[in-house]
PDB file of N, CA and C in Angstrom:
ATOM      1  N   UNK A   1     -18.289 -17.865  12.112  1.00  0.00           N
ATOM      2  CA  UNK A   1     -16.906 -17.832  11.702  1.00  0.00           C
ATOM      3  C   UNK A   1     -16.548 -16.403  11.282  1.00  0.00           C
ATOM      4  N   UNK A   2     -15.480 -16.098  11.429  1.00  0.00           N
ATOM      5  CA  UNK A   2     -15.117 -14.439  11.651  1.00  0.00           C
ATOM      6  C   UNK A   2     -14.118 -14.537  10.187  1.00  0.00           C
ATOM      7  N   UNK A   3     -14.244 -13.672   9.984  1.00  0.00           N
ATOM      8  CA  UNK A   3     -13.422 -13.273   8.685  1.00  0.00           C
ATOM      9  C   UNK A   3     -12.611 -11.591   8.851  1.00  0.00           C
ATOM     10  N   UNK A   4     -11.637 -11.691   8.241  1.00  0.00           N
ATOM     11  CA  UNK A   4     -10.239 -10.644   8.098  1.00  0.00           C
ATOM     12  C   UNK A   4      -9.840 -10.285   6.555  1.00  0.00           C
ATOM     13  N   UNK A   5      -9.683  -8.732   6.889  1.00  0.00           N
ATOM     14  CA  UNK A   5      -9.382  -8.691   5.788  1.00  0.00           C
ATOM     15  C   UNK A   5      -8.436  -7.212   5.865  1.00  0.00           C
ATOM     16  N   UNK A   6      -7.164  -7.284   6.082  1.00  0.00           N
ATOM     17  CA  UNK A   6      -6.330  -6.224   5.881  1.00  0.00           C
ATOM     18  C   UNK A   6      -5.524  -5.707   4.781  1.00  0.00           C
ATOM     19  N   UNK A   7      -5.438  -4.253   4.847  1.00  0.00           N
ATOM     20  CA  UNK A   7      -5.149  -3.819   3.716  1.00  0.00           C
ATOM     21  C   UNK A   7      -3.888  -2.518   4.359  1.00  0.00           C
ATOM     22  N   UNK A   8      -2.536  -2.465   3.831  1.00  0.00           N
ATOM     23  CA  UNK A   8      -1.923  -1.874   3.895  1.00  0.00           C
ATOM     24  C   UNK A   8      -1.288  -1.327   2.991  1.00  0.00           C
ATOM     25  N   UNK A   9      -1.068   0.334   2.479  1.00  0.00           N
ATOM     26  CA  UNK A   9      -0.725   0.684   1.865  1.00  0.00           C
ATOM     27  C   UNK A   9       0.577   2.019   1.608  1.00  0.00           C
ATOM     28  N   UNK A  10       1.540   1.936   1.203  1.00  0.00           N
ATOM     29  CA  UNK A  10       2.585   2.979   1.460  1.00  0.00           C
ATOM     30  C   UNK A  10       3.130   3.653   0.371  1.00  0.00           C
ATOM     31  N   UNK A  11       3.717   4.352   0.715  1.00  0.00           N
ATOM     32  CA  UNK A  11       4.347   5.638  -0.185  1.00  0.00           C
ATOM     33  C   UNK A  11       5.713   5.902   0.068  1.00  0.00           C
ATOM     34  N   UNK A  12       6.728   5.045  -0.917  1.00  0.00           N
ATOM     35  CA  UNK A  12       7.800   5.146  -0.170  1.00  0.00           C
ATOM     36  C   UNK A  12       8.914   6.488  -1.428  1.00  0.00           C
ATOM     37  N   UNK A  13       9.799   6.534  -0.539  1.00  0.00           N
ATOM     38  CA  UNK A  13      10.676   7.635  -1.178  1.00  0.00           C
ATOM     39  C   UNK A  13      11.666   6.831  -2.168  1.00  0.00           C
ATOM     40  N   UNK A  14      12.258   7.569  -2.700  1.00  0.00           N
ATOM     41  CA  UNK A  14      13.024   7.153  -4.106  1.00  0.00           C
ATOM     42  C   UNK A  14      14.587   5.793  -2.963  1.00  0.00           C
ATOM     43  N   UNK A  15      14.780   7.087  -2.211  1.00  0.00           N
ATOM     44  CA  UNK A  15      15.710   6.192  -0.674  1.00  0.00           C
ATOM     45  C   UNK A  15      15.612   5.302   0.111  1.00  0.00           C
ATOM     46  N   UNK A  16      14.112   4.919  -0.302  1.00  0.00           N
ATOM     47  CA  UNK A  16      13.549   3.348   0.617  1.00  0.00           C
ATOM     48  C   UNK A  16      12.810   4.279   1.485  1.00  0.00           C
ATOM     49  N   UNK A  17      13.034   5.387   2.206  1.00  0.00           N
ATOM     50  CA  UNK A  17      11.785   5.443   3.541  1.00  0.00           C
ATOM     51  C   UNK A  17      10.925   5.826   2.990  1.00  0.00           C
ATOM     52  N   UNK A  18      10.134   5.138   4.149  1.00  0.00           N
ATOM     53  CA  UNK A  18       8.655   5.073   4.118  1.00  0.00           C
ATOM     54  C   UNK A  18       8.230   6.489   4.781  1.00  0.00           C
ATOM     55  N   UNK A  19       7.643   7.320   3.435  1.00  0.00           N
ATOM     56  CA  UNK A  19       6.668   8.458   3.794  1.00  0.00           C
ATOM     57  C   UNK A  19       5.746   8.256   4.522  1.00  0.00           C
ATOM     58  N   UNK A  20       4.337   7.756   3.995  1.00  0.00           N
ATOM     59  CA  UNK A  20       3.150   7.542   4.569  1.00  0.00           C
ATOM     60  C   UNK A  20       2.784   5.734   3.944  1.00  0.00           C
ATOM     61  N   UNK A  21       1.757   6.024   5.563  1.00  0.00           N
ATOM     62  CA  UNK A  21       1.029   4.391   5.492  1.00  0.00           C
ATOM     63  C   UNK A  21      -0.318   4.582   5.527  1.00  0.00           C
ATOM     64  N   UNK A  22      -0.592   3.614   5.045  1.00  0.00           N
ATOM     65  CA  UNK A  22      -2.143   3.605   5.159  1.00  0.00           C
ATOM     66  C   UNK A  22      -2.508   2.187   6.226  1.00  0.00           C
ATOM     67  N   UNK A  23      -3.194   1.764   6.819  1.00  0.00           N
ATOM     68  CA  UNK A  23      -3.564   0.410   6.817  1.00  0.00           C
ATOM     69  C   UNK A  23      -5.396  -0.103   7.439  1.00  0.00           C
ATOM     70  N   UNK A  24      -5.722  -0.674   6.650  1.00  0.00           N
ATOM     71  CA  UNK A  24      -7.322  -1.017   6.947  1.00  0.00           C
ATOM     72  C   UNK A  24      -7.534  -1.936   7.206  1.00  0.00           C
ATOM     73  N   UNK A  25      -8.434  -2.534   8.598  1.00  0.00           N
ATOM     74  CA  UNK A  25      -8.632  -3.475   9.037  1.00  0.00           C
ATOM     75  C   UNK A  25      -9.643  -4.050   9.115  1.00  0.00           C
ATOM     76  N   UNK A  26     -11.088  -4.682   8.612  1.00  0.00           N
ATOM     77  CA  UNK A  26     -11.809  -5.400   8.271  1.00  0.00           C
ATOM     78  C   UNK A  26     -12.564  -6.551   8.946  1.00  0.00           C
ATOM     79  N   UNK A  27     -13.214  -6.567  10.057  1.00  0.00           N
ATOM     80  CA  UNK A  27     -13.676  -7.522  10.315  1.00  0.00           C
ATOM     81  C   UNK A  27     -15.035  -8.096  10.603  1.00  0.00           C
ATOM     82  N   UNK A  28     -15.464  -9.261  10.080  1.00  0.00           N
ATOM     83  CA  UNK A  28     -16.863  -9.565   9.683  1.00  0.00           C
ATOM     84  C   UNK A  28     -17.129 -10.546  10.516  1.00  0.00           C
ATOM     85  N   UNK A  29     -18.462 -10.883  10.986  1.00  0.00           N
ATOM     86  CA  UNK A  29     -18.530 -11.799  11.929  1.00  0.00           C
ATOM     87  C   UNK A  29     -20.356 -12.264  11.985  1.00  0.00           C
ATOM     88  N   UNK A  30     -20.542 -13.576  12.630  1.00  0.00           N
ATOM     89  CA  UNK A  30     -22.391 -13.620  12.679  1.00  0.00           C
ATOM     90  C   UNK A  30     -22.712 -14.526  11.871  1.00  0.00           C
ATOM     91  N   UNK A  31     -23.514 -15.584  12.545  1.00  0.00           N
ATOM     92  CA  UNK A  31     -24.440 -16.749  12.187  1.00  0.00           C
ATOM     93  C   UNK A  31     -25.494 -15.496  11.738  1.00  0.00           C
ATOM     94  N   UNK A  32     -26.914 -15.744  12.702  1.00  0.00           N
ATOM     95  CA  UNK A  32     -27.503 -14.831  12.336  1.00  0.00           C
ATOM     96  C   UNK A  32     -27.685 -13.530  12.256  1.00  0.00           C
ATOM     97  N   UNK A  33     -26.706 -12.890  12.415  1.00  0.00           N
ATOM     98  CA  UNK A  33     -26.528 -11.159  12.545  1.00  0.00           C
ATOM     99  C   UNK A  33     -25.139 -11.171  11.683  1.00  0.00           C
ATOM    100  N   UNK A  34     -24.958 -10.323  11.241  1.00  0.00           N
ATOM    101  CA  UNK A  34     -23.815  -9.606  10.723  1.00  0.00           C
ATOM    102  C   UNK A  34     -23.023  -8.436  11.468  1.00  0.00           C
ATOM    103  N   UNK A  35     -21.551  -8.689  11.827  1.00  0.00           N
ATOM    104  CA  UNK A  35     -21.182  -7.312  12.491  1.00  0.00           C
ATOM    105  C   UNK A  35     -20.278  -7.293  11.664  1.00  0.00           C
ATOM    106  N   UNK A  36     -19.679  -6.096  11.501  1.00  0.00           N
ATOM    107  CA  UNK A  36     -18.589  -5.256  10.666  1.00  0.00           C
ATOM    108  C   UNK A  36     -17.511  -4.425  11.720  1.00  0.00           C
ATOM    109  N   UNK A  37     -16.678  -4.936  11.851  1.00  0.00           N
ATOM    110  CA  UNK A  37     -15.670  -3.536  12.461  1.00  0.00           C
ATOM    111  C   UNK A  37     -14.590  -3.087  11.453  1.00  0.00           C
ATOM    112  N   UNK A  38     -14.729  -1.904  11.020  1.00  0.00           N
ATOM    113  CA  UNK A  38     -13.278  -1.185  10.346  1.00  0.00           C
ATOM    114  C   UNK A  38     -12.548  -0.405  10.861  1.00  0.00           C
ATOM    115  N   UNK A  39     -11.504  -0.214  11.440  1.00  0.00           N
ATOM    116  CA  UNK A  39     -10.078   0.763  11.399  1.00  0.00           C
ATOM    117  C   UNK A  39      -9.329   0.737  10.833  1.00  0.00           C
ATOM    118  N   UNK A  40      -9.117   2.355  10.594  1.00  0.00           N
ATOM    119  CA  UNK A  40      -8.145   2.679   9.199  1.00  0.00           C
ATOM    120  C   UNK A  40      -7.196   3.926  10.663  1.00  0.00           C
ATOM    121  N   UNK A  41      -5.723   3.332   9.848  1.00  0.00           N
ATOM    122  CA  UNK A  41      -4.568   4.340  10.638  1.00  0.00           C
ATOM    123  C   UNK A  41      -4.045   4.800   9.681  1.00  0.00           C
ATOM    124  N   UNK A  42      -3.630   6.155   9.731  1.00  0.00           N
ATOM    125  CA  UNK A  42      -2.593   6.796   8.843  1.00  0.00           C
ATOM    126  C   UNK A  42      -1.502   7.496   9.300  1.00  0.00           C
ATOM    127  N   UNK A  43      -0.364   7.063   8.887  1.00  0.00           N
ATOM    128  CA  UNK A  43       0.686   7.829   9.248  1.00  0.00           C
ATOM    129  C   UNK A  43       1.506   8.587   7.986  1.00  0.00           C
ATOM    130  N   UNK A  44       2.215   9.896   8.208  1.00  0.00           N
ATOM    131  CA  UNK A  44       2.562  10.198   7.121  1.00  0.00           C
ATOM    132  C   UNK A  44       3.929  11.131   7.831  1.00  0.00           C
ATOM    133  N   UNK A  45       5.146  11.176   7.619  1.00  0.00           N
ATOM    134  CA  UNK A  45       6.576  11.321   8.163  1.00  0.00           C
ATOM    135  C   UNK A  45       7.305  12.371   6.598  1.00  0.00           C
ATOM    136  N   UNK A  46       7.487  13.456   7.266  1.00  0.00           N
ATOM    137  CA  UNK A  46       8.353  14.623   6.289  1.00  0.00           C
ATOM    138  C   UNK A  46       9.303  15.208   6.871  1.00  0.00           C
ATOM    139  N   UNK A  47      10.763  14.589   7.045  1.00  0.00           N
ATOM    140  CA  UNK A  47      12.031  15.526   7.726  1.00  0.00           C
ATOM    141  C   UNK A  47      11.442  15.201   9.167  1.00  0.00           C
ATOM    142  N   UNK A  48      11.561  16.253  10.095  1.00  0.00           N
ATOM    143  CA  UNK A  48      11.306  15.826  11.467  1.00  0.00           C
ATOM    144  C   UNK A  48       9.680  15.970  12.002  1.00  0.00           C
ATOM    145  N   UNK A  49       8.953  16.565  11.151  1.00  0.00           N
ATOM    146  CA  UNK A  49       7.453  16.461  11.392  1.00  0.00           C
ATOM    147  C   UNK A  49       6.767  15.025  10.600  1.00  0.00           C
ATOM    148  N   UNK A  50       5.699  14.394  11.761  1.00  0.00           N
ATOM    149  CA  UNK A  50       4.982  13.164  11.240  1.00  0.00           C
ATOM    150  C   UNK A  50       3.423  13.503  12.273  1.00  0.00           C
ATOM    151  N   UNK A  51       3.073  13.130  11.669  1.00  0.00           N
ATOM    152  CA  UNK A  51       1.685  13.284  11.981  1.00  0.00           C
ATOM    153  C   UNK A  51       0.800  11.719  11.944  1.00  0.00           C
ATOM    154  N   UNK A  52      -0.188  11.631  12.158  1.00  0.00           N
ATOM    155  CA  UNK A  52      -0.757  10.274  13.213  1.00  0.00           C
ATOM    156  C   UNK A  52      -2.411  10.447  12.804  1.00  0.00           C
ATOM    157  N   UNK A  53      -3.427   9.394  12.166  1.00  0.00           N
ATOM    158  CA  UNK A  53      -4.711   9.906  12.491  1.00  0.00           C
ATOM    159  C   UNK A  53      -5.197   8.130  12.531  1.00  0.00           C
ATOM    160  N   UNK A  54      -6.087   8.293  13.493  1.00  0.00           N
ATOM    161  CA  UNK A  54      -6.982   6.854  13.566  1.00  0.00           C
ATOM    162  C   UNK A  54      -8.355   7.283  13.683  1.00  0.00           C
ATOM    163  N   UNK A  55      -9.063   6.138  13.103  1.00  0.00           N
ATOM    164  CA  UNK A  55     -10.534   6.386  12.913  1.00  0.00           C
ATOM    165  C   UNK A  55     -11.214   4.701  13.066  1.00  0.00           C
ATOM    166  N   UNK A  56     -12.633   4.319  13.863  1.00  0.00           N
ATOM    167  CA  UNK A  56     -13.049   3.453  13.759  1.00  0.00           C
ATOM    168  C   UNK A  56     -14.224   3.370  13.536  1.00  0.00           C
ATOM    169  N   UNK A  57     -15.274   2.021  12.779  1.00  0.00           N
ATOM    170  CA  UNK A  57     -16.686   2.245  12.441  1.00  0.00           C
ATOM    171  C   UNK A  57     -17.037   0.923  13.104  1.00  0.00           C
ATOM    172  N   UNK A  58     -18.110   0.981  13.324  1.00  0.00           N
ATOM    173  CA  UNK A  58     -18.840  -0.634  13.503  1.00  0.00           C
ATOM    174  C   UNK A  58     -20.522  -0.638  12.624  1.00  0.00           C
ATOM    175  N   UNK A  59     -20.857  -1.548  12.473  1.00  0.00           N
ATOM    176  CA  UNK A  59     -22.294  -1.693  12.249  1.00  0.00           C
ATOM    177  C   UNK A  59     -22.804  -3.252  12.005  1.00  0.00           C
ATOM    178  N   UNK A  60     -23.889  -3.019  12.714  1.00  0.00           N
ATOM    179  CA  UNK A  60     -24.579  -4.833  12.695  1.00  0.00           C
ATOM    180  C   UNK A  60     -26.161  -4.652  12.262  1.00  0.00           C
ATOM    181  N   UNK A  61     -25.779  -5.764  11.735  1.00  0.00           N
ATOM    182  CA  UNK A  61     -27.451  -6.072  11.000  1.00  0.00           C
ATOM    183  C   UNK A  61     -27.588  -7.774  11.251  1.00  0.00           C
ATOM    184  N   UNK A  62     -29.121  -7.673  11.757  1.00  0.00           N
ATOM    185  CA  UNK A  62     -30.184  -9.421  11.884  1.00  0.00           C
ATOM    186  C   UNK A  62     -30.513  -9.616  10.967  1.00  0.00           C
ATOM    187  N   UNK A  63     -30.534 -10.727  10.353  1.00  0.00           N
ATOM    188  CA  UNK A  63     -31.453 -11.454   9.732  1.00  0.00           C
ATOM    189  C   UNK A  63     -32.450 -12.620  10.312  1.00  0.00           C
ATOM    190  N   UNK A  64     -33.461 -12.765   9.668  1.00  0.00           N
ATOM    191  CA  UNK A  64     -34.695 -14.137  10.536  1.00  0.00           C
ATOM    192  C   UNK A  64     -34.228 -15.000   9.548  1.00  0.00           C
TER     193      UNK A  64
END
């Protein structure tokens, strides 16, 4: 059974827009093994420049 777990986070201006986001994505999975996937996106918006970064991890582990 797979499990979720997201996390989003922002930075908004006094005007309502949204400066920057964060958001993390979480997922767990495995009878007998364990896998993990995380991606985290960030966006962050100032006047007409915004900028963009993504990043992803994995890792699995067995158990007997």
């Amino acid at each position: 059974m797979a499990r979720y777990q997201v996390v989003i986070k922002r930075i908004v201006s006094a005007n309502g827009k949204i400066i920057a986001e964060a958001k993390s994505v979480a997922t767990a999975s495995g009878d007998n093994q364990s896998h993990i996937n995380q991606s985290v996106s960030v966006h962050v918006s100032s006047g007409n420049n915004s900028c963009s970064s993504f990043s992803t991890s994995s890792s699995t582990s067995y158990t007997k």
